[in-house]
Each structure stands twice: as C-alpha cells, then as structure tokens.
PDB file of N, CA and C in Angstrom:
ATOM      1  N   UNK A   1    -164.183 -32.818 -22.597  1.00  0.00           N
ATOM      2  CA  UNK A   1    -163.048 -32.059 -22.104  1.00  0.00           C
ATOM      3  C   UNK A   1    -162.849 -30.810 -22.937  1.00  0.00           C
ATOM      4  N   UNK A   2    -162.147 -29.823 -22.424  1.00  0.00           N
ATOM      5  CA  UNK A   2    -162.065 -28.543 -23.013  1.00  0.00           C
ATOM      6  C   UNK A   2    -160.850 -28.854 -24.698  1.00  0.00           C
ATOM      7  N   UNK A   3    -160.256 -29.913 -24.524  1.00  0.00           N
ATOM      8  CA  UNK A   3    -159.460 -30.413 -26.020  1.00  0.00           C
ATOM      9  C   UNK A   3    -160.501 -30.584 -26.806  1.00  0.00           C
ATOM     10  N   UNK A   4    -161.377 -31.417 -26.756  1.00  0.00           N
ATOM     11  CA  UNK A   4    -162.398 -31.649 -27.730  1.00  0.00           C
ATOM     12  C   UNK A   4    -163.152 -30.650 -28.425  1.00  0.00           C
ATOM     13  N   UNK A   5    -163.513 -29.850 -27.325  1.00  0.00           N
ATOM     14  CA  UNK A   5    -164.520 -28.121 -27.636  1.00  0.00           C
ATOM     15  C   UNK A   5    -163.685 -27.216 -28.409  1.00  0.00           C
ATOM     16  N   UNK A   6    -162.085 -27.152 -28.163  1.00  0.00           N
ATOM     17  CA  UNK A   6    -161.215 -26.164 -28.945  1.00  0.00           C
ATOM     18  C   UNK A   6    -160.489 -26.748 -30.174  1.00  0.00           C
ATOM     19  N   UNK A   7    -160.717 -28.096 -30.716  1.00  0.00           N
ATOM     20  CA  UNK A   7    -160.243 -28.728 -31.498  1.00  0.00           C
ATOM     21  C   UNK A   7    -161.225 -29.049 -32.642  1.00  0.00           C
ATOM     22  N   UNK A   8    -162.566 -28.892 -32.484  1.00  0.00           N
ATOM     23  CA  UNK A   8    -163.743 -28.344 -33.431  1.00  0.00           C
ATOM     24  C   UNK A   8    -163.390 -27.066 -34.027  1.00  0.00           C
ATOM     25  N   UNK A   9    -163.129 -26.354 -32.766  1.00  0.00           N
ATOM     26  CA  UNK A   9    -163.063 -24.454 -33.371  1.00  0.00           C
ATOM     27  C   UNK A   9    -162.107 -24.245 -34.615  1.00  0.00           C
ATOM     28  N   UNK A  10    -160.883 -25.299 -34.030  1.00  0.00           N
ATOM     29  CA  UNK A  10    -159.127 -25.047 -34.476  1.00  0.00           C
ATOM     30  C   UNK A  10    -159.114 -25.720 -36.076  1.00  0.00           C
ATOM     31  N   UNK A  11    -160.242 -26.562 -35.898  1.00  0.00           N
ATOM     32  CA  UNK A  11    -160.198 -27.445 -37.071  1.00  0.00           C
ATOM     33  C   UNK A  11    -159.030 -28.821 -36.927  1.00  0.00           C
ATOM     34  N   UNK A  12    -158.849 -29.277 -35.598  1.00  0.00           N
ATOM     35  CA  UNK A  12    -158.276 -30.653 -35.171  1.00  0.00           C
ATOM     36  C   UNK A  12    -156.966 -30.370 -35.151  1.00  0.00           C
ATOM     37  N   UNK A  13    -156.361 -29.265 -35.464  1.00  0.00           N
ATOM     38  CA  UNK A  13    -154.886 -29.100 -35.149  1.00  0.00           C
ATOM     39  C   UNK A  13    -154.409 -28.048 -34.029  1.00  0.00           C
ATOM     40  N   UNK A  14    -153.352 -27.836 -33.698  1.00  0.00           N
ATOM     41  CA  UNK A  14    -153.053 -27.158 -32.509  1.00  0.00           C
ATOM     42  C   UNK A  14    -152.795 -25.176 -33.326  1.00  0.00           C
ATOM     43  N   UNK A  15    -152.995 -24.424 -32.284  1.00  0.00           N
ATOM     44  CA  UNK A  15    -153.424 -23.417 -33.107  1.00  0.00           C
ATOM     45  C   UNK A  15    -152.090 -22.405 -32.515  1.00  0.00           C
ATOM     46  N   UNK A  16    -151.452 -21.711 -33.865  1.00  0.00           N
ATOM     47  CA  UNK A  16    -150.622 -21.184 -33.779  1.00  0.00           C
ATOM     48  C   UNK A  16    -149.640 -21.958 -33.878  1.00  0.00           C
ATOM     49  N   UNK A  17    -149.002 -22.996 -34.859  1.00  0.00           N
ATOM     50  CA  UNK A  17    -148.120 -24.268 -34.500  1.00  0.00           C
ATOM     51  C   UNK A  17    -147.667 -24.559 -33.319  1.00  0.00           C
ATOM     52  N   UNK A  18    -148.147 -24.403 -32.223  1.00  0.00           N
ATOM     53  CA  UNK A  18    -147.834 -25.367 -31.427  1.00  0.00           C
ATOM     54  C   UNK A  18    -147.835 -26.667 -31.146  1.00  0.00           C
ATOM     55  N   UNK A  19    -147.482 -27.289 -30.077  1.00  0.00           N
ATOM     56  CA  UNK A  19    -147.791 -28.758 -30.071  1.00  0.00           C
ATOM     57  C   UNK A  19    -149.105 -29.032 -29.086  1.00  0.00           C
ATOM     58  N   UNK A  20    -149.632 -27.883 -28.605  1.00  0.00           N
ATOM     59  CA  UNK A  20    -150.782 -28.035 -27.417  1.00  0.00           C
ATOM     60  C   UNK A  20    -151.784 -27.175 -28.028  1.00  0.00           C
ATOM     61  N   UNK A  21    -152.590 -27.967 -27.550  1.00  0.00           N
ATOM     62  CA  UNK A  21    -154.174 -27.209 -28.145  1.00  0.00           C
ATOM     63  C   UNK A  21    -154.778 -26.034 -27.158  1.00  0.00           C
ATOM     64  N   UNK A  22    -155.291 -25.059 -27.276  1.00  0.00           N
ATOM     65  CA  UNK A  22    -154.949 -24.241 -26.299  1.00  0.00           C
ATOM     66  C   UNK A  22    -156.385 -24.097 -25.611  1.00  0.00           C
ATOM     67  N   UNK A  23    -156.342 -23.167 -24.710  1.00  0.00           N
ATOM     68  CA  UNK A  23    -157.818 -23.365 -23.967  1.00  0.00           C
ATOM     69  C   UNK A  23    -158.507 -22.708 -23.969  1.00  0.00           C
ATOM     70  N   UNK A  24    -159.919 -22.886 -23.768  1.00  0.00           N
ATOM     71  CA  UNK A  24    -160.589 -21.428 -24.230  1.00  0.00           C
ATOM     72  C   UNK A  24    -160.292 -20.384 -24.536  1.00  0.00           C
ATOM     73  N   UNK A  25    -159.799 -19.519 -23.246  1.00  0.00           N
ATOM     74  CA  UNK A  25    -160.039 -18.107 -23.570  1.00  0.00           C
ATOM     75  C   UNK A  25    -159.157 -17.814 -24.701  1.00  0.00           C
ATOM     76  N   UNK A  26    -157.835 -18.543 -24.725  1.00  0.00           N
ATOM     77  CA  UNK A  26    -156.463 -18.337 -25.747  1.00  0.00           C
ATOM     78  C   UNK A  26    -157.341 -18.218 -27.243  1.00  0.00           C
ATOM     79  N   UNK A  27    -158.335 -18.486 -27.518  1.00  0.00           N
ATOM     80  CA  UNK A  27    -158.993 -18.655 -28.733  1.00  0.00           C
ATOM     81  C   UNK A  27    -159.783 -17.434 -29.198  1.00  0.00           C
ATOM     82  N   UNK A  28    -160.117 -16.449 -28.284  1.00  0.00           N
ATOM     83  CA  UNK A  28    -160.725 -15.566 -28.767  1.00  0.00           C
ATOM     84  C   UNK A  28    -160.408 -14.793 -29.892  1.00  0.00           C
ATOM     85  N   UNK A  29    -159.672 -14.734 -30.555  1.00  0.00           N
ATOM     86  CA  UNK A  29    -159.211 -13.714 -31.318  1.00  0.00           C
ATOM     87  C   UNK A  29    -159.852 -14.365 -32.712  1.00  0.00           C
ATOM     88  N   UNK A  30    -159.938 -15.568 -32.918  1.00  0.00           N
ATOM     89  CA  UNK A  30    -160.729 -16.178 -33.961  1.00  0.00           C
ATOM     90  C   UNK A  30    -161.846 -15.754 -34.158  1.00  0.00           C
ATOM     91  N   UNK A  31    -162.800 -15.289 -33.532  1.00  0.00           N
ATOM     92  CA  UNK A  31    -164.135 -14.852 -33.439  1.00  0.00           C
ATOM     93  C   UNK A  31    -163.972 -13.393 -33.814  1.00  0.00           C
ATOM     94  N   UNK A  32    -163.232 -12.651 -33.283  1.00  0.00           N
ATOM     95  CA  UNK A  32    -163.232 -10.900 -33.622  1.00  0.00           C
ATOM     96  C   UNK A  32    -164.194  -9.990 -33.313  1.00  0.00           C
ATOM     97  N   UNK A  33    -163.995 -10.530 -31.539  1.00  0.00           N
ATOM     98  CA  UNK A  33    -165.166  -9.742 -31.108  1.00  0.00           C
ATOM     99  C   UNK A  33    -164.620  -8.889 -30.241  1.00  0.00           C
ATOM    100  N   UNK A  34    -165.483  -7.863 -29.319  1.00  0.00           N
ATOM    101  CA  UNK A  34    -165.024  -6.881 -28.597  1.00  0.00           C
ATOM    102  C   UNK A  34    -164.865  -7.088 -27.005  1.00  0.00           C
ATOM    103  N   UNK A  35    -164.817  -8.640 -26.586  1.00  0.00           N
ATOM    104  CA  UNK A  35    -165.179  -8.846 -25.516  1.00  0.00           C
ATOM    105  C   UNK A  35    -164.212  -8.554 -24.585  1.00  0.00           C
ATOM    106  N   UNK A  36    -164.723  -8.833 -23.175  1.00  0.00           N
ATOM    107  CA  UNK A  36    -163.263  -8.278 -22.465  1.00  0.00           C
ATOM    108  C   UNK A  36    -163.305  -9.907 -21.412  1.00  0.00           C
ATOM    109  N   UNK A  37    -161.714 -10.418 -21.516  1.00  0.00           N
ATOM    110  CA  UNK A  37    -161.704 -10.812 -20.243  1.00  0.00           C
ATOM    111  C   UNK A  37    -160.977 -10.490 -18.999  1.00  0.00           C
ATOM    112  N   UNK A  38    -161.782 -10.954 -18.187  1.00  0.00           N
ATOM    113  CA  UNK A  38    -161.259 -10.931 -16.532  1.00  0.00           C
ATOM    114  C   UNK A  38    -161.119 -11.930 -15.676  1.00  0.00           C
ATOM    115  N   UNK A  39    -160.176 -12.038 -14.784  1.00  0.00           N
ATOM    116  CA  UNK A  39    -160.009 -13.165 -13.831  1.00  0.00           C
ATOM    117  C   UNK A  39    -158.787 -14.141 -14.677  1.00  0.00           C
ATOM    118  N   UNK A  40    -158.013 -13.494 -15.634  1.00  0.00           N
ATOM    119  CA  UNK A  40    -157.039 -14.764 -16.211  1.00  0.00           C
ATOM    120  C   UNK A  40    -158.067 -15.715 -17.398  1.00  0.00           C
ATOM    121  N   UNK A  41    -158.983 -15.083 -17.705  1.00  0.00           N
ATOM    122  CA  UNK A  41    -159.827 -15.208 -18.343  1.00  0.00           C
ATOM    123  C   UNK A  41    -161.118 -16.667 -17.834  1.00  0.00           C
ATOM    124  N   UNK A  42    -161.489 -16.305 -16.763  1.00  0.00           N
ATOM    125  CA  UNK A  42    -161.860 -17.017 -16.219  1.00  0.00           C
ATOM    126  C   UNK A  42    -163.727 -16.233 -16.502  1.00  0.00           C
ATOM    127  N   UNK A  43    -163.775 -15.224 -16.578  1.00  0.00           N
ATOM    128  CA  UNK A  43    -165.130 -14.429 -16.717  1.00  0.00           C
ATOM    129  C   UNK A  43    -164.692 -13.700 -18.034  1.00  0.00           C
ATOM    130  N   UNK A  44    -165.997 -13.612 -18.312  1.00  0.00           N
ATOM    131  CA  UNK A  44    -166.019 -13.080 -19.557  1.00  0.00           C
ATOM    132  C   UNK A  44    -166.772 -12.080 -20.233  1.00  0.00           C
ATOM    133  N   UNK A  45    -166.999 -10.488 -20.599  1.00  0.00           N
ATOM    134  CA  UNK A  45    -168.113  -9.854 -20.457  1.00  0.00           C
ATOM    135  C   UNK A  45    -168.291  -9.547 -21.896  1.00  0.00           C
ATOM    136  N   UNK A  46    -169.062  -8.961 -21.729  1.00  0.00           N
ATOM    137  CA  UNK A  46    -169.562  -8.328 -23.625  1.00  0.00           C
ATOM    138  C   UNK A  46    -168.850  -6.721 -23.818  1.00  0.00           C
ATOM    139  N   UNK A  47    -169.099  -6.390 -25.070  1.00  0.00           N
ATOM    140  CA  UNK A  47    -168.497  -4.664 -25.078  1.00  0.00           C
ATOM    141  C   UNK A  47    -169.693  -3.856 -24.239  1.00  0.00           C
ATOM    142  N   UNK A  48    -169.093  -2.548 -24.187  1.00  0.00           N
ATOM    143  CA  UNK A  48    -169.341  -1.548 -23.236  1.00  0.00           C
ATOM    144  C   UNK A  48    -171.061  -1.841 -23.599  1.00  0.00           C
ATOM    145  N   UNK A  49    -171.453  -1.399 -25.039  1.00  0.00           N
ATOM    146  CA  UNK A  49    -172.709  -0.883 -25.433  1.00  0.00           C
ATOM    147  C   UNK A  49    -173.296  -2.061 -24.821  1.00  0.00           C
ATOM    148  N   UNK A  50    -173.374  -2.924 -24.785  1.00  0.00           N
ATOM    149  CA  UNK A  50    -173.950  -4.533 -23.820  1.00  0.00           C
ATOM    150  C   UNK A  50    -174.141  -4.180 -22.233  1.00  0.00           C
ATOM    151  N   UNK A  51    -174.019  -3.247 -21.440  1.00  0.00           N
ATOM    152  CA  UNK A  51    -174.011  -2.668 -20.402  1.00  0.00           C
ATOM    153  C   UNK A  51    -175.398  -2.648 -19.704  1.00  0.00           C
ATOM    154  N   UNK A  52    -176.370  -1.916 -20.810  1.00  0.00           N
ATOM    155  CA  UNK A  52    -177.786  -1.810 -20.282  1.00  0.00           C
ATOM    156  C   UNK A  52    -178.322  -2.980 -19.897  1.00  0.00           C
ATOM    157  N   UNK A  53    -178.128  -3.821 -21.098  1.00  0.00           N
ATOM    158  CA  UNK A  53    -178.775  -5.375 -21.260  1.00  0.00           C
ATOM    159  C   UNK A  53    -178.360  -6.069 -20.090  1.00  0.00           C
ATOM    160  N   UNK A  54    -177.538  -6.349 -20.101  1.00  0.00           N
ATOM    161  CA  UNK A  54    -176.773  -6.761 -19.112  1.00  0.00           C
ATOM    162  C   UNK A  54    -177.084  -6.631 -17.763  1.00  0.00           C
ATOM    163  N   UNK A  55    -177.233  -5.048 -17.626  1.00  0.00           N
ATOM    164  CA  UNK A  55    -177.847  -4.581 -15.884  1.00  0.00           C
ATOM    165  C   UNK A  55    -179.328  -5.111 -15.438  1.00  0.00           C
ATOM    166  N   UNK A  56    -179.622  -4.708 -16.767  1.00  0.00           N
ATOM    167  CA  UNK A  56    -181.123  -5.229 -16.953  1.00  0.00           C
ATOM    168  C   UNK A  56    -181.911  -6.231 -17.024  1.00  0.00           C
ATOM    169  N   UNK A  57    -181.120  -7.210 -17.477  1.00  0.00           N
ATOM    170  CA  UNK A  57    -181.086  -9.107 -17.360  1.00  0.00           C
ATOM    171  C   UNK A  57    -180.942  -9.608 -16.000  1.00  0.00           C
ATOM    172  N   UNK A  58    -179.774  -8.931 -15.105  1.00  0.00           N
ATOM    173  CA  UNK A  58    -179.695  -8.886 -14.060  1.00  0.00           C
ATOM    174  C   UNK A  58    -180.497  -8.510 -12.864  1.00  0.00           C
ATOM    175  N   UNK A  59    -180.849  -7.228 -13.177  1.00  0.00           N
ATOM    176  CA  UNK A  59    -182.133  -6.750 -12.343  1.00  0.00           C
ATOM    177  C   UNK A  59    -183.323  -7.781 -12.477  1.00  0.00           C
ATOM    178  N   UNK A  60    -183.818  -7.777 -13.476  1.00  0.00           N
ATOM    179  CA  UNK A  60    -185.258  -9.156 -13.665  1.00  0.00           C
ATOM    180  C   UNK A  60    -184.315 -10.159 -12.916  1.00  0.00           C
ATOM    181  N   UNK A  61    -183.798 -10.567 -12.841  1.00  0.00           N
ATOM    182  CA  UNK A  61    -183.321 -12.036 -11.984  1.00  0.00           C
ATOM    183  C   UNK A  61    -183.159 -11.443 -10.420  1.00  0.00           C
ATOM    184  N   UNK A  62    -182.432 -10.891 -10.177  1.00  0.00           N
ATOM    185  CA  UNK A  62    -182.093 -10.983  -8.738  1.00  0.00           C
ATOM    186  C   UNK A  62    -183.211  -9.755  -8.124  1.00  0.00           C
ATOM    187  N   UNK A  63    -183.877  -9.158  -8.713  1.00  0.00           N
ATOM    188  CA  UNK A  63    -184.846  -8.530  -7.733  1.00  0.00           C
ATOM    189  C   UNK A  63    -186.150  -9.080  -7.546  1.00  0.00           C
ATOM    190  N   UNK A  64    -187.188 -10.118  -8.037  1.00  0.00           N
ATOM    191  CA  UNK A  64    -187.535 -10.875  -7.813  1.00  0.00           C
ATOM    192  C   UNK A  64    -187.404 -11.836  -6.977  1.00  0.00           C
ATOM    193  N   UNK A  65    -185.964 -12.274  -7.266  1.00  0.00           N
ATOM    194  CA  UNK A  65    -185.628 -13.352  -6.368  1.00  0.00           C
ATOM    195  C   UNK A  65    -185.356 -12.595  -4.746  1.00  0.00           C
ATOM    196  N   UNK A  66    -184.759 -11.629  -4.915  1.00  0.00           N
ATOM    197  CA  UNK A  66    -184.546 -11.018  -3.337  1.00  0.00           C
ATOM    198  C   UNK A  66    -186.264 -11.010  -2.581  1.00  0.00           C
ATOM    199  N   UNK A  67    -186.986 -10.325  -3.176  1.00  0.00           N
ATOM    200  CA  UNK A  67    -188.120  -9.863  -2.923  1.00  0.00           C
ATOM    201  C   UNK A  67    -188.846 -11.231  -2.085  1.00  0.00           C
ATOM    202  N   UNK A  68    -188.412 -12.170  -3.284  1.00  0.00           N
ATOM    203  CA  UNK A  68    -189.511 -13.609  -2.645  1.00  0.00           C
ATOM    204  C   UNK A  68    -188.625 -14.111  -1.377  1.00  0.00           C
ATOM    205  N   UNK A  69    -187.145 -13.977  -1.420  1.00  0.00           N
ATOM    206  CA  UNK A  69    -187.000 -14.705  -0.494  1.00  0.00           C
ATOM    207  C   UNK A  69    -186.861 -13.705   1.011  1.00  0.00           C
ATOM    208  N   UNK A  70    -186.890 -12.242   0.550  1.00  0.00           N
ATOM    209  CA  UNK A  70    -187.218 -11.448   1.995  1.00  0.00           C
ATOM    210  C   UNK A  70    -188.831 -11.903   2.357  1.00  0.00           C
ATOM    211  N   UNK A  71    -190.078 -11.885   1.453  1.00  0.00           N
ATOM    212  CA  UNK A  71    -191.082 -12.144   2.348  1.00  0.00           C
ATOM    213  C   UNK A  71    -191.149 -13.129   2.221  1.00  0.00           C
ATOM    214  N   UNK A  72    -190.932 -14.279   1.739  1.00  0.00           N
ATOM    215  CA  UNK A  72    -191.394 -16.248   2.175  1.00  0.00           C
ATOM    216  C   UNK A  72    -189.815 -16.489   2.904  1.00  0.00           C
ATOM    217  N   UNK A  73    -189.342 -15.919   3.343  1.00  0.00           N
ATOM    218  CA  UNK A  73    -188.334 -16.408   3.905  1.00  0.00           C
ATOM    219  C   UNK A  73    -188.163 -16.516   5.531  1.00  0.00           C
ATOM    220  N   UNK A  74    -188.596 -15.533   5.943  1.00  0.00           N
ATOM    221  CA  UNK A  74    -188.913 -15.265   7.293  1.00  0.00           C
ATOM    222  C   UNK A  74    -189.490 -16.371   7.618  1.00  0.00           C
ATOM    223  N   UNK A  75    -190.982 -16.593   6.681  1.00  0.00           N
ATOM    224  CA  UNK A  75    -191.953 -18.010   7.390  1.00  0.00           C
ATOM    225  C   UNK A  75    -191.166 -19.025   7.109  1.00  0.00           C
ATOM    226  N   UNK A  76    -190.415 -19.276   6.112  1.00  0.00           N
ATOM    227  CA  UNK A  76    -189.472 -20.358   6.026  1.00  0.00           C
ATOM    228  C   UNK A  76    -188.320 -20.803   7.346  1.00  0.00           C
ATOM    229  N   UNK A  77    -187.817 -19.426   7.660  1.00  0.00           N
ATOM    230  CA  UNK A  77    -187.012 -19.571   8.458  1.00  0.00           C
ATOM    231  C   UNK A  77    -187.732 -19.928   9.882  1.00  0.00           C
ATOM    232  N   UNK A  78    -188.940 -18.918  10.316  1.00  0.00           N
ATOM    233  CA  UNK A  78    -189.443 -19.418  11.415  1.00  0.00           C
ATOM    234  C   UNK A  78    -189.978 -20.931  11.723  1.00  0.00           C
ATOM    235  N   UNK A  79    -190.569 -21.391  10.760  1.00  0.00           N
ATOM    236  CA  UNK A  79    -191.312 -22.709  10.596  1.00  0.00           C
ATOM    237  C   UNK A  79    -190.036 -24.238  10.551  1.00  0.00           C
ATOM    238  N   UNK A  80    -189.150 -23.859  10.207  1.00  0.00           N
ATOM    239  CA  UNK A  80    -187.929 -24.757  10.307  1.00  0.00           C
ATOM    240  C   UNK A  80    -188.228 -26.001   8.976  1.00  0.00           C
TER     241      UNK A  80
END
C-alpha cells in the first residue's frame, strides 16, 4: 500500500506532525528536485532541460511501434 512506501521515506512517522501519513506526491519536497506535477499530482514530469530526452525516449517507442502496426496490421486486420 502507498502507507508502507511513504513510511520508509518519512522514517515510520507521519510527516509534518500530523496524524496521517501522507501520499506520494505530498512528499516531494524531501527529495529537492525540480520536478513538476500535473493532474493533482497524478503525473509527474522532469525539469525543462529533461525535454529532449524525454521527446526522444518517446519517439524510439512509439514510432516503431506505429510503423509495425500500420504495415502488419492491415494483414492482421484482414486475416481476422
């Protein structure tokens, strides 16, 4: 459960005296990084300079994958 994963980080106590252990994203600030979140912190990205990598990690994955499934896909689709 996400208590267990943030209660390693916290060191087993609730963080910021509270009485609730808090949930992921609430934890970032421990780390001191530049990240950004989005979605209520539901996604999570890297700083700006992480941009290239990022596009670029992306591109190798999904243009390949488009490619194979525009030409084996057709025979896939025709052949049932």
């Amino acid at each position: 459960s996400s208590t267990s994963s943030t209660t390693a980080v916290t060191g087993d106590r609730p963080l910021l005296n509270s009485n609730r252990y808090p949930r992921v994203f609430e934890i970032w600030h421990l780390f001191g990084s530049r990240n950004r979140f989005l979605c209520g912190g539901r996604c999570m990205t890297g700083p700006e300079e992480d941009f290239g990598f990022n596009f670029c990690a992306w591109f190798c994955i999904l243009v390949p994958t488009s490619v194979y499934l525009v030409v084996c896909g057709r025979d896939f689709w025709n052949k049932g």
